[in-house]
C-alpha atoms as a PDB file:
ATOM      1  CA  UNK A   1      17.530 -59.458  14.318  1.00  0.00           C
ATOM      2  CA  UNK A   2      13.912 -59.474  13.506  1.00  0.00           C
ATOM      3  CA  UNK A   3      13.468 -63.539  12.524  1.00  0.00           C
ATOM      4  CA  UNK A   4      10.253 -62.924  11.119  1.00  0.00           C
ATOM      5  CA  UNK A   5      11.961 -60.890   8.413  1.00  0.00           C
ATOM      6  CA  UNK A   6      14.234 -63.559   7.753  1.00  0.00           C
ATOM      7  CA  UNK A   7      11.653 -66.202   7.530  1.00  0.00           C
ATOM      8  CA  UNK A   8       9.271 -64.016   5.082  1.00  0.00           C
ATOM      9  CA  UNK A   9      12.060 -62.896   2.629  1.00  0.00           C
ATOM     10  CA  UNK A  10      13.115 -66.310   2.885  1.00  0.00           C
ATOM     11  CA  UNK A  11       9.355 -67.894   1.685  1.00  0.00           C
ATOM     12  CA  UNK A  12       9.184 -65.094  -1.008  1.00  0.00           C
ATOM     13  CA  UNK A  13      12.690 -66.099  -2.446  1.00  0.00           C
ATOM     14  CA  UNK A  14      11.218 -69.582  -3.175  1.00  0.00           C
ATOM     15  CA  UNK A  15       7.925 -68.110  -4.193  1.00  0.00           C
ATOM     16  CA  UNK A  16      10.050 -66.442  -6.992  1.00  0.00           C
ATOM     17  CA  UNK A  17      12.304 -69.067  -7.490  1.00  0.00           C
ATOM     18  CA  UNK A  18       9.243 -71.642  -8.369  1.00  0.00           C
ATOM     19  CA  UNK A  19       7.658 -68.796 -10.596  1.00  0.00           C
ATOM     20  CA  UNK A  20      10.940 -68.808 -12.810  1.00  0.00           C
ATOM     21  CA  UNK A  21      10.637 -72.568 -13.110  1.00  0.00           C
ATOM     22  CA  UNK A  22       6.896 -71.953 -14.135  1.00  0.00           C
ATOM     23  CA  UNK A  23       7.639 -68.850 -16.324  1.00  0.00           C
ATOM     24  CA  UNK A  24      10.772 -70.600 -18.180  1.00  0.00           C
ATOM     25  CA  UNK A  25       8.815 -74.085 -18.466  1.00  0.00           C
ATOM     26  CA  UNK A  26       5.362 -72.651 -19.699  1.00  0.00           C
ATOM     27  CA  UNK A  27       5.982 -69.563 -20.671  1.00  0.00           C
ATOM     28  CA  UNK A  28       9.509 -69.807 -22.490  1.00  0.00           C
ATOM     29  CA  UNK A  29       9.981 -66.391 -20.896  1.00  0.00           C
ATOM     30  CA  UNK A  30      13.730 -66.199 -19.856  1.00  0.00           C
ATOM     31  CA  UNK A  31      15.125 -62.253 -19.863  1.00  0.00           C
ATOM     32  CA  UNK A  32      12.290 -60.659 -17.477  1.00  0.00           C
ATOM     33  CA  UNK A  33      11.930 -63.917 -15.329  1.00  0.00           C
ATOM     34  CA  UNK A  34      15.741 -63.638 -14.616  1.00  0.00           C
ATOM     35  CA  UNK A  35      15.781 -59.855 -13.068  1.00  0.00           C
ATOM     36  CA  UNK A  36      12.725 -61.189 -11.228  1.00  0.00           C
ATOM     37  CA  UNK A  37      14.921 -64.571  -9.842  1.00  0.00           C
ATOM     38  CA  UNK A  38      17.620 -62.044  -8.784  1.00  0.00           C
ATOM     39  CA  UNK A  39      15.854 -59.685  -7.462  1.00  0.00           C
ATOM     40  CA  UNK A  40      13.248 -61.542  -5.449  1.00  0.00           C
ATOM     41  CA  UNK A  41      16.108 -63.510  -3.909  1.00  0.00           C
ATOM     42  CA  UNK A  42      18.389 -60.639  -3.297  1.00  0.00           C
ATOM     43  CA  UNK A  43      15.950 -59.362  -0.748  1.00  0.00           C
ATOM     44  CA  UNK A  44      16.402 -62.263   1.629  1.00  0.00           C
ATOM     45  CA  UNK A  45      20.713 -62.638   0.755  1.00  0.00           C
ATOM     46  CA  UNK A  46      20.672 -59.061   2.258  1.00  0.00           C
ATOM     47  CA  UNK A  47      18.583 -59.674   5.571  1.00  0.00           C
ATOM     48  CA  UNK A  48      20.900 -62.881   6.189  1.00  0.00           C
ATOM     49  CA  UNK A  49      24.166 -60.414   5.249  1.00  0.00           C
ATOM     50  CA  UNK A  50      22.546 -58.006   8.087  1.00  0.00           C
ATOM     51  CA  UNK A  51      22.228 -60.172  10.709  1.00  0.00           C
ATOM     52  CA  UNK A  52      26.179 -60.966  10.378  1.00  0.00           C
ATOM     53  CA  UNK A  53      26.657 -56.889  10.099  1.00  0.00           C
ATOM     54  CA  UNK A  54      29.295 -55.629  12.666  1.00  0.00           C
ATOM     55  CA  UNK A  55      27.871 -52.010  13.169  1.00  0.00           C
ATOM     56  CA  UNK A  56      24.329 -51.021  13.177  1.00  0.00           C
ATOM     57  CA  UNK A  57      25.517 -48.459  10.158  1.00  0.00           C
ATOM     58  CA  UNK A  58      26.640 -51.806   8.000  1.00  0.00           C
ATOM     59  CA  UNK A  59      23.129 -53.659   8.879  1.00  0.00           C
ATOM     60  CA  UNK A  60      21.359 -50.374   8.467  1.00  0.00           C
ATOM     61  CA  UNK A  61      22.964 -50.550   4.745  1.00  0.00           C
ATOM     62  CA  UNK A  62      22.288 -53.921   4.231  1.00  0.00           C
ATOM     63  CA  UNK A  63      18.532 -53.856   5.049  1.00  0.00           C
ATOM     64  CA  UNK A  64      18.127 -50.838   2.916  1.00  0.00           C
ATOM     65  CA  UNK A  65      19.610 -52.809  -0.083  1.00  0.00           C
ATOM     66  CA  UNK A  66      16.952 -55.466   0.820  1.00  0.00           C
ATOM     67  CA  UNK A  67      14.082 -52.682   0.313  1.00  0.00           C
ATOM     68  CA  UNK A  68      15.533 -51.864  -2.621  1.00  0.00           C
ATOM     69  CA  UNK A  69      15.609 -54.975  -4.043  1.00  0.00           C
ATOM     70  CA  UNK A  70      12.220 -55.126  -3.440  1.00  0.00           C
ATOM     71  CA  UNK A  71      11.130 -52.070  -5.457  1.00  0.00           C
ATOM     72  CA  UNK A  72      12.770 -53.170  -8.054  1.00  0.00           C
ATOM     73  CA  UNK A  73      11.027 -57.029  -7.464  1.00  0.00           C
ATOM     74  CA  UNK A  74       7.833 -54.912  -8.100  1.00  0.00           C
ATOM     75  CA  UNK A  75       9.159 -53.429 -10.843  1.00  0.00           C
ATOM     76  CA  UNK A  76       9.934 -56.647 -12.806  1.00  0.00           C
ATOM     77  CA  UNK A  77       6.204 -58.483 -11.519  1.00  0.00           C
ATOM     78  CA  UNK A  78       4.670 -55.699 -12.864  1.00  0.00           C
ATOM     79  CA  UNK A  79       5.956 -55.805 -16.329  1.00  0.00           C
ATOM     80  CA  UNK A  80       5.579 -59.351 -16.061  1.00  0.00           C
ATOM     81  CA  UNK A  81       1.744 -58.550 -15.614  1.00  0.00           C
ATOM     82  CA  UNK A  82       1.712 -55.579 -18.130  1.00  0.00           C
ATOM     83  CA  UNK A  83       3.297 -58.047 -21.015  1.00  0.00           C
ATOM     84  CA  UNK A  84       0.286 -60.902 -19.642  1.00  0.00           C
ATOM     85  CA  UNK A  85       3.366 -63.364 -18.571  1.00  0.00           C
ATOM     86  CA  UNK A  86       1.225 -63.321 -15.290  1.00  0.00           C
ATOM     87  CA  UNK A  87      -2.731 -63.654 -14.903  1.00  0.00           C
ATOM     88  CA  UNK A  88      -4.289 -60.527 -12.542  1.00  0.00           C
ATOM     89  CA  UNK A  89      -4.383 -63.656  -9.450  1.00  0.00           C
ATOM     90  CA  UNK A  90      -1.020 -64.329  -9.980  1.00  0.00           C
ATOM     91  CA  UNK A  91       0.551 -60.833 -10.332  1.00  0.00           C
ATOM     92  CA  UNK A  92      -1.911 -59.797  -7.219  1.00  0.00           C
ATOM     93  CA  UNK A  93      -1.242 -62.981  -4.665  1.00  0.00           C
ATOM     94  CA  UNK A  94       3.164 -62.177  -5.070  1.00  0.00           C
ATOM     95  CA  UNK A  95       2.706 -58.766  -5.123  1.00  0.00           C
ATOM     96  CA  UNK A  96       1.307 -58.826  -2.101  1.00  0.00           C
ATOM     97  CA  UNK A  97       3.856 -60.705  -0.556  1.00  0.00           C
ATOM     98  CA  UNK A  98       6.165 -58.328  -1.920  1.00  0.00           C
ATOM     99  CA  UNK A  99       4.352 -55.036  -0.574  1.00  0.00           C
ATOM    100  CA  UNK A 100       4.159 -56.462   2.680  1.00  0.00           C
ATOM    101  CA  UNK A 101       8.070 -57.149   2.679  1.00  0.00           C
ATOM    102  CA  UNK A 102       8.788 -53.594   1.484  1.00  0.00           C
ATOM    103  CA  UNK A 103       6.475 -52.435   4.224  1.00  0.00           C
ATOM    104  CA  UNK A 104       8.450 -54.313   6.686  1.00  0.00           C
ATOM    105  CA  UNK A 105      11.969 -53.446   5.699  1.00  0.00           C
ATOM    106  CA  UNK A 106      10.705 -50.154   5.446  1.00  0.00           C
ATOM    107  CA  UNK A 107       9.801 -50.019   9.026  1.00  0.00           C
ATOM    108  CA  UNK A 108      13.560 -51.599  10.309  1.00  0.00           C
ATOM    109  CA  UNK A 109      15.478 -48.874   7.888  1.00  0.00           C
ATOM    110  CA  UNK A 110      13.622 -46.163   9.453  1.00  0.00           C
ATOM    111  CA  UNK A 111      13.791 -47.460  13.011  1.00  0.00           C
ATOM    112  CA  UNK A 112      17.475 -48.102  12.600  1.00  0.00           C
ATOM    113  CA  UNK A 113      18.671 -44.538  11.119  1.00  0.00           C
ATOM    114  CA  UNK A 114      16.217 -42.869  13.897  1.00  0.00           C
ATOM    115  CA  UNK A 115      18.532 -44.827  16.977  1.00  0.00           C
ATOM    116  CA  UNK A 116      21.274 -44.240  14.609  1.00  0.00           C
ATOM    117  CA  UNK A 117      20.419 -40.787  14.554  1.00  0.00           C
ATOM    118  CA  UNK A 118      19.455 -40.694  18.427  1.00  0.00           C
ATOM    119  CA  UNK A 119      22.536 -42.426  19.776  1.00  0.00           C
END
């Protein structure tokens, strides 16, 4: 298992966790900042539910739920940014992250199904 997967989903989780705390505290934003916390963390969950996957079809799954999770993370940063709950530095600096994630578990999910596919 990739570990530098693990260890980026894992720093974005508590990049999203500490922008709850900071949209809850000085915001008092508390519906969108909650699809954000699970989303944003459900990317990382997954990769750590992969690496304990006993076929390369159940870790295939599991990393594809992780890219999902983090189209819909972009999803709920953007309205964030649409509805000015984040400043254009703050929406740009996580989204980043977040593309770069995406890009990532984008290039294990294809890999995967093409030895899946292969083998």
């Amino acid at each position: 298992m990739d570990s530098a997967i693990r260890n980026k989903s894992k720093l974005f989780a508590i990049r999203i966790v500490k922008l709850y705390r900071y949209l809850c505290s000085e915001k008092k934003e508390y519906i969108l900042s909650k699809q954000l916390l699970r989303s944003g963390t459900s990317i990382g969950a997954n990769v750590v539910e992969a690496q304990a996957a006993i076929s390369k079809k159940e870790f295939l799954a599991k990393m594809y739920i992780s890219f999902k999770e983090c189209n819909e993370t972009e999803y709920w940063l953007e309205l964030l940014h649409d509805t000015d709950y984040l400043t254009d530095d703050e929406f740009v600096s996580i989204r980043q992250d977040n593309i770069e994630l995406k890009k990532l578990l984008s290039s294990i999910t294809y890999t995967t199904y093409q030895n899946l596919q292969n083998s």
